[in-house]
PDB file of N, CA and C in Angstrom:
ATOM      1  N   UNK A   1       7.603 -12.874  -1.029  1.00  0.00           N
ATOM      2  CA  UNK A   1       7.017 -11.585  -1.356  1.00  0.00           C
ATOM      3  C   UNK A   1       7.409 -10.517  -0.353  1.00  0.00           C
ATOM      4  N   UNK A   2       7.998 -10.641   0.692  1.00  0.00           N
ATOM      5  CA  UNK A   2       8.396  -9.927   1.942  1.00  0.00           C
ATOM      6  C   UNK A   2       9.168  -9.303   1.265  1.00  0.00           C
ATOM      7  N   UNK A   3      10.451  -9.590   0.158  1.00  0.00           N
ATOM      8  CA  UNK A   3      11.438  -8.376  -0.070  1.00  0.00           C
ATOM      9  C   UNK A   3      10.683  -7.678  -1.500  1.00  0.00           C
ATOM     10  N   UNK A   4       9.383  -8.265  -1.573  1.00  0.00           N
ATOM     11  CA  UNK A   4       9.379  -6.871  -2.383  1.00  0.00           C
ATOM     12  C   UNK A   4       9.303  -5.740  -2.613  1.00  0.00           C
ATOM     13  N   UNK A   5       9.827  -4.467  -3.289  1.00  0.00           N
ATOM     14  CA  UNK A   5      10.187  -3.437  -3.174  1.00  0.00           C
ATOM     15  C   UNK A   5       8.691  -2.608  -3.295  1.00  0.00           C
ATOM     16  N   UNK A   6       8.883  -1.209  -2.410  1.00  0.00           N
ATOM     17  CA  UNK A   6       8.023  -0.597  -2.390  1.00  0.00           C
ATOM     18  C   UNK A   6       6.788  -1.069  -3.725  1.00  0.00           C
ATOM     19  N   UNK A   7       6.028  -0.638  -3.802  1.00  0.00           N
ATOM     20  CA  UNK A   7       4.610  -0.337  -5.082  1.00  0.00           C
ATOM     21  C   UNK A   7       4.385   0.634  -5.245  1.00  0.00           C
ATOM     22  N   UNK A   8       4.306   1.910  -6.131  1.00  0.00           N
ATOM     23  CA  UNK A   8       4.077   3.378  -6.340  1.00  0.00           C
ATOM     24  C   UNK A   8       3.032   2.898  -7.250  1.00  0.00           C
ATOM     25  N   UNK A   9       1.837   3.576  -6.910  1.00  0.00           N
ATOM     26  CA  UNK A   9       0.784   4.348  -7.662  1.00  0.00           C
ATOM     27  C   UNK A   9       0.498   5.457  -7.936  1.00  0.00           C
ATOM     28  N   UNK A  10       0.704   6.161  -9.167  1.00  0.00           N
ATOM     29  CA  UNK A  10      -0.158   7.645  -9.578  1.00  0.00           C
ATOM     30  C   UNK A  10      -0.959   8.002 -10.331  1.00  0.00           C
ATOM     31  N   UNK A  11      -2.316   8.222  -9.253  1.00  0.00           N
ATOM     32  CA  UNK A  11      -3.476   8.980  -9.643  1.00  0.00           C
ATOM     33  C   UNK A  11      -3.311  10.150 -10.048  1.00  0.00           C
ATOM     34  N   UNK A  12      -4.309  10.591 -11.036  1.00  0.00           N
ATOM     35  CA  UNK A  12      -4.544  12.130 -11.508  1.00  0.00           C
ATOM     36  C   UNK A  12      -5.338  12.945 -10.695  1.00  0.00           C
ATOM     37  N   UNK A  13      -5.894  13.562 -10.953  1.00  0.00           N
ATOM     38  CA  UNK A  13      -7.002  14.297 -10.323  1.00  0.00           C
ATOM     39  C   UNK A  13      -8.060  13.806  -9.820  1.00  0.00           C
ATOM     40  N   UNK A  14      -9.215  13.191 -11.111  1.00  0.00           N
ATOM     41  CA  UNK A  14      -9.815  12.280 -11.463  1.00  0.00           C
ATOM     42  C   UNK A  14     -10.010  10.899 -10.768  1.00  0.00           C
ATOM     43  N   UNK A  15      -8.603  10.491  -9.962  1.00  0.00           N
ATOM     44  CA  UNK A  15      -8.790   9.283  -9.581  1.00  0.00           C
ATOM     45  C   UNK A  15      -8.488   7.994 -10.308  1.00  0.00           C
ATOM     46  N   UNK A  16      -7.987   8.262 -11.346  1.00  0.00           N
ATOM     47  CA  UNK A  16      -7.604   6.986 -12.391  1.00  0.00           C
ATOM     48  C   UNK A  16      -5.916   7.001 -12.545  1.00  0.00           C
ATOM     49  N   UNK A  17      -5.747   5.666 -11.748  1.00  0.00           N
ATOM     50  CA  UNK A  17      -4.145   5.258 -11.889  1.00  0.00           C
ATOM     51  C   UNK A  17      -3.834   5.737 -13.801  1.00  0.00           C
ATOM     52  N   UNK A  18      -2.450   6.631 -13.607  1.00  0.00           N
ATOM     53  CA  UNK A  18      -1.799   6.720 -14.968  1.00  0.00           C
ATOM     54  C   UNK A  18      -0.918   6.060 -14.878  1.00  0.00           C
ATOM     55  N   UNK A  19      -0.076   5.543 -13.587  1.00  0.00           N
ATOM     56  CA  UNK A  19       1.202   4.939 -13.513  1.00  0.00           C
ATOM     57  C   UNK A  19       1.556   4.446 -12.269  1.00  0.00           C
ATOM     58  N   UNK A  20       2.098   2.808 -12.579  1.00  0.00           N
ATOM     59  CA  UNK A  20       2.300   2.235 -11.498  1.00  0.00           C
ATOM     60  C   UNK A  20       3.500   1.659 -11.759  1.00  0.00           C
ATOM     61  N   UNK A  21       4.992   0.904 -11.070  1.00  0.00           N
ATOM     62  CA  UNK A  21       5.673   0.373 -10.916  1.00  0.00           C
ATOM     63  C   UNK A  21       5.442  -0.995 -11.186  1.00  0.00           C
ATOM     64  N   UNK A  22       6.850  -1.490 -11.375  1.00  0.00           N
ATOM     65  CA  UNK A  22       6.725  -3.110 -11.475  1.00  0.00           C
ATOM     66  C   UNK A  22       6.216  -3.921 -10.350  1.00  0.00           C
ATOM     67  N   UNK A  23       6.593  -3.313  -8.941  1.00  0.00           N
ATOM     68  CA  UNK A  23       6.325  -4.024  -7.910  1.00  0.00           C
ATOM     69  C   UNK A  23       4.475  -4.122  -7.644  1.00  0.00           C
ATOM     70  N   UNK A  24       3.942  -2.634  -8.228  1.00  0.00           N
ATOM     71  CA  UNK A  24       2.388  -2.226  -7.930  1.00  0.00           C
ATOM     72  C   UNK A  24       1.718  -2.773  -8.998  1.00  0.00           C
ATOM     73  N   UNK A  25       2.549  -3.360 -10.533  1.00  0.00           N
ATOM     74  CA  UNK A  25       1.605  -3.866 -10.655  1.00  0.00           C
ATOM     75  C   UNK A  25       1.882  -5.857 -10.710  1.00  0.00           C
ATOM     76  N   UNK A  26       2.775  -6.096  -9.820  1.00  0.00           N
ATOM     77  CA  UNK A  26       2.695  -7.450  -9.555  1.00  0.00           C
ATOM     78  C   UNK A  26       1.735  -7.659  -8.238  1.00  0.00           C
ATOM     79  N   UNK A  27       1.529  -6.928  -7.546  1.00  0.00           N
ATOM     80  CA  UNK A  27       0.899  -6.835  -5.923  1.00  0.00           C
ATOM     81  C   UNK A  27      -0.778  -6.805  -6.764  1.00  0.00           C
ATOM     82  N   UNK A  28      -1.171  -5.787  -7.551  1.00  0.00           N
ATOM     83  CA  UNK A  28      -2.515  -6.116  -8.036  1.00  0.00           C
ATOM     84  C   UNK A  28      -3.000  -6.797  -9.204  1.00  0.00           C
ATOM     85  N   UNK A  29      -1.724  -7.700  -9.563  1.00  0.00           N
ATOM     86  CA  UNK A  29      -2.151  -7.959 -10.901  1.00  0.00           C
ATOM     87  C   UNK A  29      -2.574  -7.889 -12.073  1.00  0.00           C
ATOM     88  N   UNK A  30      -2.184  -6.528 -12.525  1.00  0.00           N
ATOM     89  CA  UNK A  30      -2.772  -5.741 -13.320  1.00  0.00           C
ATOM     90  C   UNK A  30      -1.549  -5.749 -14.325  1.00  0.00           C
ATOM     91  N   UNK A  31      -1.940  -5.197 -15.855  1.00  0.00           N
ATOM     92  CA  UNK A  31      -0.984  -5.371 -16.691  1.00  0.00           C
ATOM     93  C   UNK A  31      -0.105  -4.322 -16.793  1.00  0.00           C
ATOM     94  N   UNK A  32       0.735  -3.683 -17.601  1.00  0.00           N
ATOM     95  CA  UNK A  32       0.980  -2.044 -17.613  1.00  0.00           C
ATOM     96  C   UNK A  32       0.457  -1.585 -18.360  1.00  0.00           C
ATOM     97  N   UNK A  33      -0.735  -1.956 -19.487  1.00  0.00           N
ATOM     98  CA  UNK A  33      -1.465  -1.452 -19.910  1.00  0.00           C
ATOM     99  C   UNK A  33      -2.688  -1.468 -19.394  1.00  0.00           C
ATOM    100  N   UNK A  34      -3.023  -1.679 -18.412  1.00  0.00           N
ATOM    101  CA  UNK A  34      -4.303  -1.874 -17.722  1.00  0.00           C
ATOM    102  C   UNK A  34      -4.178  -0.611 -16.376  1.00  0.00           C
ATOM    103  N   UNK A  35      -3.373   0.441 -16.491  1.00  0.00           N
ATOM    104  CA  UNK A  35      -3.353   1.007 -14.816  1.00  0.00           C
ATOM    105  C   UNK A  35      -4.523   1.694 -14.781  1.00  0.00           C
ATOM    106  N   UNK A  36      -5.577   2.017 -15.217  1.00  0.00           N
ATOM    107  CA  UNK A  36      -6.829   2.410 -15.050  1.00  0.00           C
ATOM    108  C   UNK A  36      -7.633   1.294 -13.931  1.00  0.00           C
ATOM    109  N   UNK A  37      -7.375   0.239 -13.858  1.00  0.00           N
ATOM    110  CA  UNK A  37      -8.164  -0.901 -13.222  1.00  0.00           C
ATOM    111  C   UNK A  37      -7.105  -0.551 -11.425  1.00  0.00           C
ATOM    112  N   UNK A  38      -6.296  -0.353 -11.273  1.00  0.00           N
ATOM    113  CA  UNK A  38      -5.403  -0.101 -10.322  1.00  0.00           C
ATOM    114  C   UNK A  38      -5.999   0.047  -9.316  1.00  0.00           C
ATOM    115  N   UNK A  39      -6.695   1.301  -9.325  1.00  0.00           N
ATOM    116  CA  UNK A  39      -7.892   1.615  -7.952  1.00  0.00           C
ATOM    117  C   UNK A  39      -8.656   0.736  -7.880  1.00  0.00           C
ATOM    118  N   UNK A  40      -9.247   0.438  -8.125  1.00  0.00           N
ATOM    119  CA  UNK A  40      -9.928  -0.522  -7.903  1.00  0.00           C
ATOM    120  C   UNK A  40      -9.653  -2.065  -7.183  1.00  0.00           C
ATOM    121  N   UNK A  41      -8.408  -2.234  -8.210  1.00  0.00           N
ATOM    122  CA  UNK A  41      -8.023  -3.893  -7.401  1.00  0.00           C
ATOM    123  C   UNK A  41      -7.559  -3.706  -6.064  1.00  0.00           C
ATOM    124  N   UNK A  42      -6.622  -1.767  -5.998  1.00  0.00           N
ATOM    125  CA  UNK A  42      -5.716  -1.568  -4.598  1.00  0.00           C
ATOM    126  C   UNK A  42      -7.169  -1.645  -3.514  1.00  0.00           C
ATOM    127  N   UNK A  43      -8.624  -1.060  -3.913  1.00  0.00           N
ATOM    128  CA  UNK A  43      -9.442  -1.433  -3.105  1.00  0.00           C
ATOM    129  C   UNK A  43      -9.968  -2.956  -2.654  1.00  0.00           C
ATOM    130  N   UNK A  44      -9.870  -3.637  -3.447  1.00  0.00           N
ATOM    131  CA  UNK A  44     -10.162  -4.842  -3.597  1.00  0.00           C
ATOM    132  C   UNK A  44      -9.649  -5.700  -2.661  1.00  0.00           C
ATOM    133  N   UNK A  45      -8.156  -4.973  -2.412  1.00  0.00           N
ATOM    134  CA  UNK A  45      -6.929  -6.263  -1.462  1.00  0.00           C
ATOM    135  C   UNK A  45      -6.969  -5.170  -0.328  1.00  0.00           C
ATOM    136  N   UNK A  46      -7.224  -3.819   0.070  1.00  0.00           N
ATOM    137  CA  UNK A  46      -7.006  -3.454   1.285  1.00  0.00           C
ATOM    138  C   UNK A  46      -8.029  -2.667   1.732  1.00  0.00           C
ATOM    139  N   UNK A  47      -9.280  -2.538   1.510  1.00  0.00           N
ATOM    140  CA  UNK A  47     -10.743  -1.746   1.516  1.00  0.00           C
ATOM    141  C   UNK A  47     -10.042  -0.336   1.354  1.00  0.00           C
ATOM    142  N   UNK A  48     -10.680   0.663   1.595  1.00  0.00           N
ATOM    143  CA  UNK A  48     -10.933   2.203   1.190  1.00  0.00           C
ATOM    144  C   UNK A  48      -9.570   2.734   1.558  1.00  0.00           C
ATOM    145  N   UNK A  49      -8.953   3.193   0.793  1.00  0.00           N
ATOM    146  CA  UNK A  49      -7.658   3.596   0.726  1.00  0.00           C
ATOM    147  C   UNK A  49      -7.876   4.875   0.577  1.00  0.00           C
ATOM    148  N   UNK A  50      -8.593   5.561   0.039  1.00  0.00           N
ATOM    149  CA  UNK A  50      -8.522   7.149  -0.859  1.00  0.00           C
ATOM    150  C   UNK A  50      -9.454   7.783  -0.325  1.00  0.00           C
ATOM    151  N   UNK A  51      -9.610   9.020  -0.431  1.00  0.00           N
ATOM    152  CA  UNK A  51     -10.888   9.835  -0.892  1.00  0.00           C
ATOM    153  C   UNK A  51     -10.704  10.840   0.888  1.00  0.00           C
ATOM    154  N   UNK A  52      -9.578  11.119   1.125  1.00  0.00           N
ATOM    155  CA  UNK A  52      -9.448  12.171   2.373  1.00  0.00           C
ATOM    156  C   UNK A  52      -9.261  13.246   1.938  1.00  0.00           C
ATOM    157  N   UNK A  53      -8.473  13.148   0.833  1.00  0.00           N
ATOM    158  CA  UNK A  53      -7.794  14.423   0.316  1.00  0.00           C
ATOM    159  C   UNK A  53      -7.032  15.554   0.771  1.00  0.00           C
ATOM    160  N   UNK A  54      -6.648  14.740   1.679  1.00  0.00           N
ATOM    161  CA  UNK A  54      -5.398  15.020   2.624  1.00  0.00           C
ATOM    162  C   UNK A  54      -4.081  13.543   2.377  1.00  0.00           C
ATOM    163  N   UNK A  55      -2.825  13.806   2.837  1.00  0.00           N
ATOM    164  CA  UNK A  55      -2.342  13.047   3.080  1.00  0.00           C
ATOM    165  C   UNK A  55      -2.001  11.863   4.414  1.00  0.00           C
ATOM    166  N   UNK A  56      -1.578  10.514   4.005  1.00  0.00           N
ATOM    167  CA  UNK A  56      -1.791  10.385   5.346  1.00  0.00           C
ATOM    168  C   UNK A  56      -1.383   8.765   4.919  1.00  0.00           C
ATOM    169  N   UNK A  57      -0.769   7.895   6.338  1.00  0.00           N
ATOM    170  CA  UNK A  57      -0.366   6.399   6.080  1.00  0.00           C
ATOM    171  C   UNK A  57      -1.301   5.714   6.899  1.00  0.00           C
ATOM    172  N   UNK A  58      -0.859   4.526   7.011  1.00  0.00           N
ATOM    173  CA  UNK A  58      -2.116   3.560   6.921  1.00  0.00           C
ATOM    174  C   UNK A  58      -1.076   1.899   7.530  1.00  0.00           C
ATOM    175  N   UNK A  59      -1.928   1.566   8.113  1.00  0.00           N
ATOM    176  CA  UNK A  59      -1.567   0.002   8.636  1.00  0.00           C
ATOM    177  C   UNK A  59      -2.040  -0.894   7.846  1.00  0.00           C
ATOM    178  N   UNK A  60      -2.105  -1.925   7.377  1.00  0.00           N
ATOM    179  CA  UNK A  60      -3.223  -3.018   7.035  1.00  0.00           C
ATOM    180  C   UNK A  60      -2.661  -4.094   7.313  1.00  0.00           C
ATOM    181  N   UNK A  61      -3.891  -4.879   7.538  1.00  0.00           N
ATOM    182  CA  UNK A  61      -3.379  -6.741   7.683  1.00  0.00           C
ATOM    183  C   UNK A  61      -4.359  -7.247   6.455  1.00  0.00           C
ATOM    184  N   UNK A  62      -3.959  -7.696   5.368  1.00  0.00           N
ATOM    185  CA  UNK A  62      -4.459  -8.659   4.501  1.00  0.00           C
ATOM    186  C   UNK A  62      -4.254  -9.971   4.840  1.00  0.00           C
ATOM    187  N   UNK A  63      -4.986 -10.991   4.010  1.00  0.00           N
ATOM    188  CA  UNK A  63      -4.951 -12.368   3.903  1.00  0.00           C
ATOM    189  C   UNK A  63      -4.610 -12.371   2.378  1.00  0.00           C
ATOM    190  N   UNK A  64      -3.501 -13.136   2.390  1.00  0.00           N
ATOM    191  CA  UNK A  64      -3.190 -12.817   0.792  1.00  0.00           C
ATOM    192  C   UNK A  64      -2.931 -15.085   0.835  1.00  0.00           C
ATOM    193  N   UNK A  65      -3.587 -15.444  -0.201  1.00  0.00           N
ATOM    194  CA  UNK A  65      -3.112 -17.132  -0.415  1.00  0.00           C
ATOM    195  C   UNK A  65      -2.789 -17.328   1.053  1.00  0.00           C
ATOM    196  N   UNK A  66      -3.677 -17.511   1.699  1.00  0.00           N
ATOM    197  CA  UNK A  66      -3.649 -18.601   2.928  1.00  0.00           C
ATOM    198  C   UNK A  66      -3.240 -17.867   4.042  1.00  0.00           C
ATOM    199  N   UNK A  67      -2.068 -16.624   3.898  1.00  0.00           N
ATOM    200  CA  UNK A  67      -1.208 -16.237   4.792  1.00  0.00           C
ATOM    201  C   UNK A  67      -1.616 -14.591   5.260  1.00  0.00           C
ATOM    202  N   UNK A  68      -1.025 -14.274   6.149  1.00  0.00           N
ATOM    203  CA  UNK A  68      -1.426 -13.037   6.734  1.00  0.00           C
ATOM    204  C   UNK A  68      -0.577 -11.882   5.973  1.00  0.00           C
ATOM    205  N   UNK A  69      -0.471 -11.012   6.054  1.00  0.00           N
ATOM    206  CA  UNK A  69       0.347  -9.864   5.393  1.00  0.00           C
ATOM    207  C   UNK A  69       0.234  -8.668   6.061  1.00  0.00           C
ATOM    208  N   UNK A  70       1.281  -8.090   6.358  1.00  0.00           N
ATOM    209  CA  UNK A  70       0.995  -6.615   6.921  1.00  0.00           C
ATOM    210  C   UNK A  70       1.839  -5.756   5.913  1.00  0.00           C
ATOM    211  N   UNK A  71       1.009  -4.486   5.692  1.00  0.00           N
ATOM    212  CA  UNK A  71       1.518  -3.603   4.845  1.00  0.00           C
ATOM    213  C   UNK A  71       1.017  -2.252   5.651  1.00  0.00           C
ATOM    214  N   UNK A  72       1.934  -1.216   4.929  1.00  0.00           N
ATOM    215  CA  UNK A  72       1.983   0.006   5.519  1.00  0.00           C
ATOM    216  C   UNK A  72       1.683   0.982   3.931  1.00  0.00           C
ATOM    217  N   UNK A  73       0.557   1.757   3.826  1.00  0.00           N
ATOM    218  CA  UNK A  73       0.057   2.464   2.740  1.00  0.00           C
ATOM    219  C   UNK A  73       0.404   3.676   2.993  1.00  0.00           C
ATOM    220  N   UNK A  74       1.001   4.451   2.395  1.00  0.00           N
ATOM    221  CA  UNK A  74       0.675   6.237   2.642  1.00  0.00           C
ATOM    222  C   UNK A  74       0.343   6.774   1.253  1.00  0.00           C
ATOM    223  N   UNK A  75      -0.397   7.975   1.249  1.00  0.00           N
ATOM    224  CA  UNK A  75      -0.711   8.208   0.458  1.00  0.00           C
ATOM    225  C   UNK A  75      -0.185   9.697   0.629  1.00  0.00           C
ATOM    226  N   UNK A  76       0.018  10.817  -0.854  1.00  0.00           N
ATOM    227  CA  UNK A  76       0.938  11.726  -0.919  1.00  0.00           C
ATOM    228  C   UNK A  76      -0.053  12.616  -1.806  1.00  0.00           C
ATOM    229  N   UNK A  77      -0.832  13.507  -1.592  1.00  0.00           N
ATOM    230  CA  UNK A  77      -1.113  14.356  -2.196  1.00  0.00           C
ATOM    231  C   UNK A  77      -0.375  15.472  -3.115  1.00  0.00           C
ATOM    232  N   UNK A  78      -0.596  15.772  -4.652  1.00  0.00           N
ATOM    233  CA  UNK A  78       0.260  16.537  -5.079  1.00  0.00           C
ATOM    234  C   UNK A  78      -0.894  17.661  -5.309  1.00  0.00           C
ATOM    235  N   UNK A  79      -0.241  18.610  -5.241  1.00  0.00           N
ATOM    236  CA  UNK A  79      -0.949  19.867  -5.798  1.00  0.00           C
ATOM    237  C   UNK A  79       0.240  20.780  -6.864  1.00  0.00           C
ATOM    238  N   UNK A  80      -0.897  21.622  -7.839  1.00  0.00           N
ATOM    239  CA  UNK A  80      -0.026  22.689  -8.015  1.00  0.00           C
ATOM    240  C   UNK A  80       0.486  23.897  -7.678  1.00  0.00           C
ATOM    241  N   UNK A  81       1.116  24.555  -8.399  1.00  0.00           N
ATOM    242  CA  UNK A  81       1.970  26.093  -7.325  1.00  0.00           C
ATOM    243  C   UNK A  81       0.560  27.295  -7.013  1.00  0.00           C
ATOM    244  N   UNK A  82      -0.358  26.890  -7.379  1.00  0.00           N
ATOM    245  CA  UNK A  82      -1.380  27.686  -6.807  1.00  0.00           C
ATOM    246  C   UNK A  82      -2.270  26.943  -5.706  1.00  0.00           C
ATOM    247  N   UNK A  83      -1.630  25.224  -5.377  1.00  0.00           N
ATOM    248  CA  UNK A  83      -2.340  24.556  -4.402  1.00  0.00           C
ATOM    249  C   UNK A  83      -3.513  23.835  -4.698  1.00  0.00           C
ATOM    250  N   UNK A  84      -3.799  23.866  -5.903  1.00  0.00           N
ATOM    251  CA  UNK A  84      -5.098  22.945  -6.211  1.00  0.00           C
ATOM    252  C   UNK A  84      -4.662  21.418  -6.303  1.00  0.00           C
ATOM    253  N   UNK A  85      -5.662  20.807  -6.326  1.00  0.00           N
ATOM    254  CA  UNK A  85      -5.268  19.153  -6.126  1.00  0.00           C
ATOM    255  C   UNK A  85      -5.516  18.949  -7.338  1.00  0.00           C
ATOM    256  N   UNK A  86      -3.613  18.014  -7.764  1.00  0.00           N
ATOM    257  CA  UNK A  86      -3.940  17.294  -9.008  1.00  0.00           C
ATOM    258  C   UNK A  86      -3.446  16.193  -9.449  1.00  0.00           C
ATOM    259  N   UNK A  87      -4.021  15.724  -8.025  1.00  0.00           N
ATOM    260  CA  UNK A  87      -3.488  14.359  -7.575  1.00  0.00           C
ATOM    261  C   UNK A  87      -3.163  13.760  -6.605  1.00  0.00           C
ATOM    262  N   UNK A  88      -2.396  12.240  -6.878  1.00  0.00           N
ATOM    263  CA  UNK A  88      -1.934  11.914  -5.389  1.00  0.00           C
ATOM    264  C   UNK A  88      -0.655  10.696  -5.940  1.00  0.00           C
ATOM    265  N   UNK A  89       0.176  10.062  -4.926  1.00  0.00           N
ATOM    266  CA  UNK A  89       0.604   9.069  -5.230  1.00  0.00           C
ATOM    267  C   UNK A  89       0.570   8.013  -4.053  1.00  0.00           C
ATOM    268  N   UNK A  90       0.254   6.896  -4.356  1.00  0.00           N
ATOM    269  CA  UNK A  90      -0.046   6.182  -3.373  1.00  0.00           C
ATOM    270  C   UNK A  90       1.032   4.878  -2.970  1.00  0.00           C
ATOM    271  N   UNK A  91       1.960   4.609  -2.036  1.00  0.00           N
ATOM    272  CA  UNK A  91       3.047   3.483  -1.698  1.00  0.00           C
ATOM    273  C   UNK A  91       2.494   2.787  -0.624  1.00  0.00           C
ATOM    274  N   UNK A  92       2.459   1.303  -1.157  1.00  0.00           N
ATOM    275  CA  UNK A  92       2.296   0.563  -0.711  1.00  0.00           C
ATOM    276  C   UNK A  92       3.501  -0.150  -0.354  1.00  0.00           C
ATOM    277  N   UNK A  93       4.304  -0.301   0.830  1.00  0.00           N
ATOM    278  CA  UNK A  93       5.185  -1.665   1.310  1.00  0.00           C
ATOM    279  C   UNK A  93       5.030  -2.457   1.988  1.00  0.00           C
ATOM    280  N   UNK A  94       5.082  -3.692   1.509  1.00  0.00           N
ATOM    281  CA  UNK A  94       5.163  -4.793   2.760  1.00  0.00           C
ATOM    282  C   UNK A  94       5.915  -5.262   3.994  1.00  0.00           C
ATOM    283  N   UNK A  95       5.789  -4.833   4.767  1.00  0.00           N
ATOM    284  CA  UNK A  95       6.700  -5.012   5.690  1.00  0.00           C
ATOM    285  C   UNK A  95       6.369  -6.181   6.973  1.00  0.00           C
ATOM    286  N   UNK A  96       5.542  -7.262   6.411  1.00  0.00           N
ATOM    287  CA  UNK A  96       5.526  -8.677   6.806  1.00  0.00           C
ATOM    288  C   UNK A  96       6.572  -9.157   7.737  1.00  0.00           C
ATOM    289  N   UNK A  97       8.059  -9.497   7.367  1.00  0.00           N
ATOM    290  CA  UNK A  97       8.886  -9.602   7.661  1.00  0.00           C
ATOM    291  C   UNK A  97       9.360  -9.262   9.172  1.00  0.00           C
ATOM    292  N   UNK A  98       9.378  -7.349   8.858  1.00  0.00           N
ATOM    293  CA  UNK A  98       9.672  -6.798  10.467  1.00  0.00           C
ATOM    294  C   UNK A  98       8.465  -6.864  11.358  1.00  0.00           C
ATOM    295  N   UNK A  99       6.710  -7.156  11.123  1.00  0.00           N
ATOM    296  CA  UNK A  99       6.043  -7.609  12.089  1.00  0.00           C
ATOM    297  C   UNK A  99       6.266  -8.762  12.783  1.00  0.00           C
ATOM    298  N   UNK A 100       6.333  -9.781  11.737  1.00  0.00           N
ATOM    299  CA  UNK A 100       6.585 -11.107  12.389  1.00  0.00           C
ATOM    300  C   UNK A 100       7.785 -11.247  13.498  1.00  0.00           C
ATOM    301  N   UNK A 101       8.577 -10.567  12.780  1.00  0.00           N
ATOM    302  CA  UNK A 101       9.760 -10.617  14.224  1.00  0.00           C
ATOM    303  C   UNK A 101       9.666  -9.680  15.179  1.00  0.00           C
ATOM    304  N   UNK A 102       8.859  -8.682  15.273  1.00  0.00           N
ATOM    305  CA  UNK A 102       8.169  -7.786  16.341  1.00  0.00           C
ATOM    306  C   UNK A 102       6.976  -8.507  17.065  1.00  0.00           C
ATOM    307  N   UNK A 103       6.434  -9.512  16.596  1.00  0.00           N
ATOM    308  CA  UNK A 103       5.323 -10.113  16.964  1.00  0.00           C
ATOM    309  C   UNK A 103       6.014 -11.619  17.923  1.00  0.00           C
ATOM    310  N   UNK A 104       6.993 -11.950  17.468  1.00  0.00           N
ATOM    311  CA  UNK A 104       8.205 -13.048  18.003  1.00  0.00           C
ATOM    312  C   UNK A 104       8.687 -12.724  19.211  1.00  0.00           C
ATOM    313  N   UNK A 105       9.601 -11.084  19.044  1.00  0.00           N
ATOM    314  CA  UNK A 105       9.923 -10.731  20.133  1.00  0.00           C
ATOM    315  C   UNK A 105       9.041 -10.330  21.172  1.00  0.00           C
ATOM    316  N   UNK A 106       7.684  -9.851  20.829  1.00  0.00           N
ATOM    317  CA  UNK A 106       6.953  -9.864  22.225  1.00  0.00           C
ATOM    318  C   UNK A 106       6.463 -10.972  22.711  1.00  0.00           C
ATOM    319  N   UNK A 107       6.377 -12.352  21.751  1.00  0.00           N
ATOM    320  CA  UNK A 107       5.987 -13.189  22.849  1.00  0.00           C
ATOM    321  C   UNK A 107       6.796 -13.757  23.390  1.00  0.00           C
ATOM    322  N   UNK A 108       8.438 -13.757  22.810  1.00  0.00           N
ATOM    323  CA  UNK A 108       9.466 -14.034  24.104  1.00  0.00           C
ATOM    324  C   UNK A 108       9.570 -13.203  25.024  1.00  0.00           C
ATOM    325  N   UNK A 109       9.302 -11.435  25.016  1.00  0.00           N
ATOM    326  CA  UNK A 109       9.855 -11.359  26.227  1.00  0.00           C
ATOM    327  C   UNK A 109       7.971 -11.688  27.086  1.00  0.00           C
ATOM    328  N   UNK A 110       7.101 -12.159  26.863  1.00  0.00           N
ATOM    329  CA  UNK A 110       6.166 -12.220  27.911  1.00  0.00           C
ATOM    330  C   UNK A 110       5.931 -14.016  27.732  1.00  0.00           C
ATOM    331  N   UNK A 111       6.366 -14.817  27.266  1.00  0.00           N
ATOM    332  CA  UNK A 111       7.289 -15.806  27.955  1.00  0.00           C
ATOM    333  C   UNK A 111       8.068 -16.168  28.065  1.00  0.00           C
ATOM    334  N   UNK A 112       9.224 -15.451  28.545  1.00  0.00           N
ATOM    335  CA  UNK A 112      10.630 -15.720  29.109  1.00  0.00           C
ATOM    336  C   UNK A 112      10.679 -16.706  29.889  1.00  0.00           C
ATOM    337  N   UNK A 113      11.106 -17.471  30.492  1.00  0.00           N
ATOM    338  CA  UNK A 113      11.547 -17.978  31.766  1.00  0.00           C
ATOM    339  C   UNK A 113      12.013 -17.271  32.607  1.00  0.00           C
ATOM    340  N   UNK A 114      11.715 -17.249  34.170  1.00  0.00           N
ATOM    341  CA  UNK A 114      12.395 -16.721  34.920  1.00  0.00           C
ATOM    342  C   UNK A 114      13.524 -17.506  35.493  1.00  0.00           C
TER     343      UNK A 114
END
């Protein structure tokens, strides 16, 4: 699951996923006729994601089947040409992979041998 490709979510105004990717909706399990349930499950696997109404990214460590997971969330506010909010889009990637070997390399270099 490490190479899977980004997850795009887009909310309306409202707050109700209209559209998600193949990758966003294999990560929540959701159907492509189901993206209304979206928010909800994305709360489900990483607690409170939304509701700043600003933009802004995000760290997380899940437990996904047994194993740890780190993902990186940002979320993208859209507005229109007069600036009102009418919407957002939300990317989720996993980037598991480059922690673990960031997490590798610091404990070699703090036990190296001298």
């Amino acid at each position: 699951a490490s190479s899977m490709k980004e997850a795009v979510f887009i909310f309306n105004a409202e707050g109700t996923c209209i559209w998600a990717n193949d990758p966003a909706t294999e990560l929540t399990g959701i159907g492509k006729d189901n993206y209304e349930q979206a928010g909800e499950r994305v709360g489900q696997i990483f607690g409170n994601y939304t509701g700043t109404g600003s933009s802004w990214r995000s760290k997380r460590v899940v437990s996904m089947q047994g194993q740890e997971r780190y993902y990186i969330l940002e979320e993208q506010v859209v507005l229109d040409s007069r600036g009102n909010y009418t919407g957002m889009f939300l990317s989720v990637r996993d980037n598991t992979q480059e922690q673990m070997e960031l997490n590798r390399e610091k404990y070699n270099a703090a036990h190296d041998a001298l």
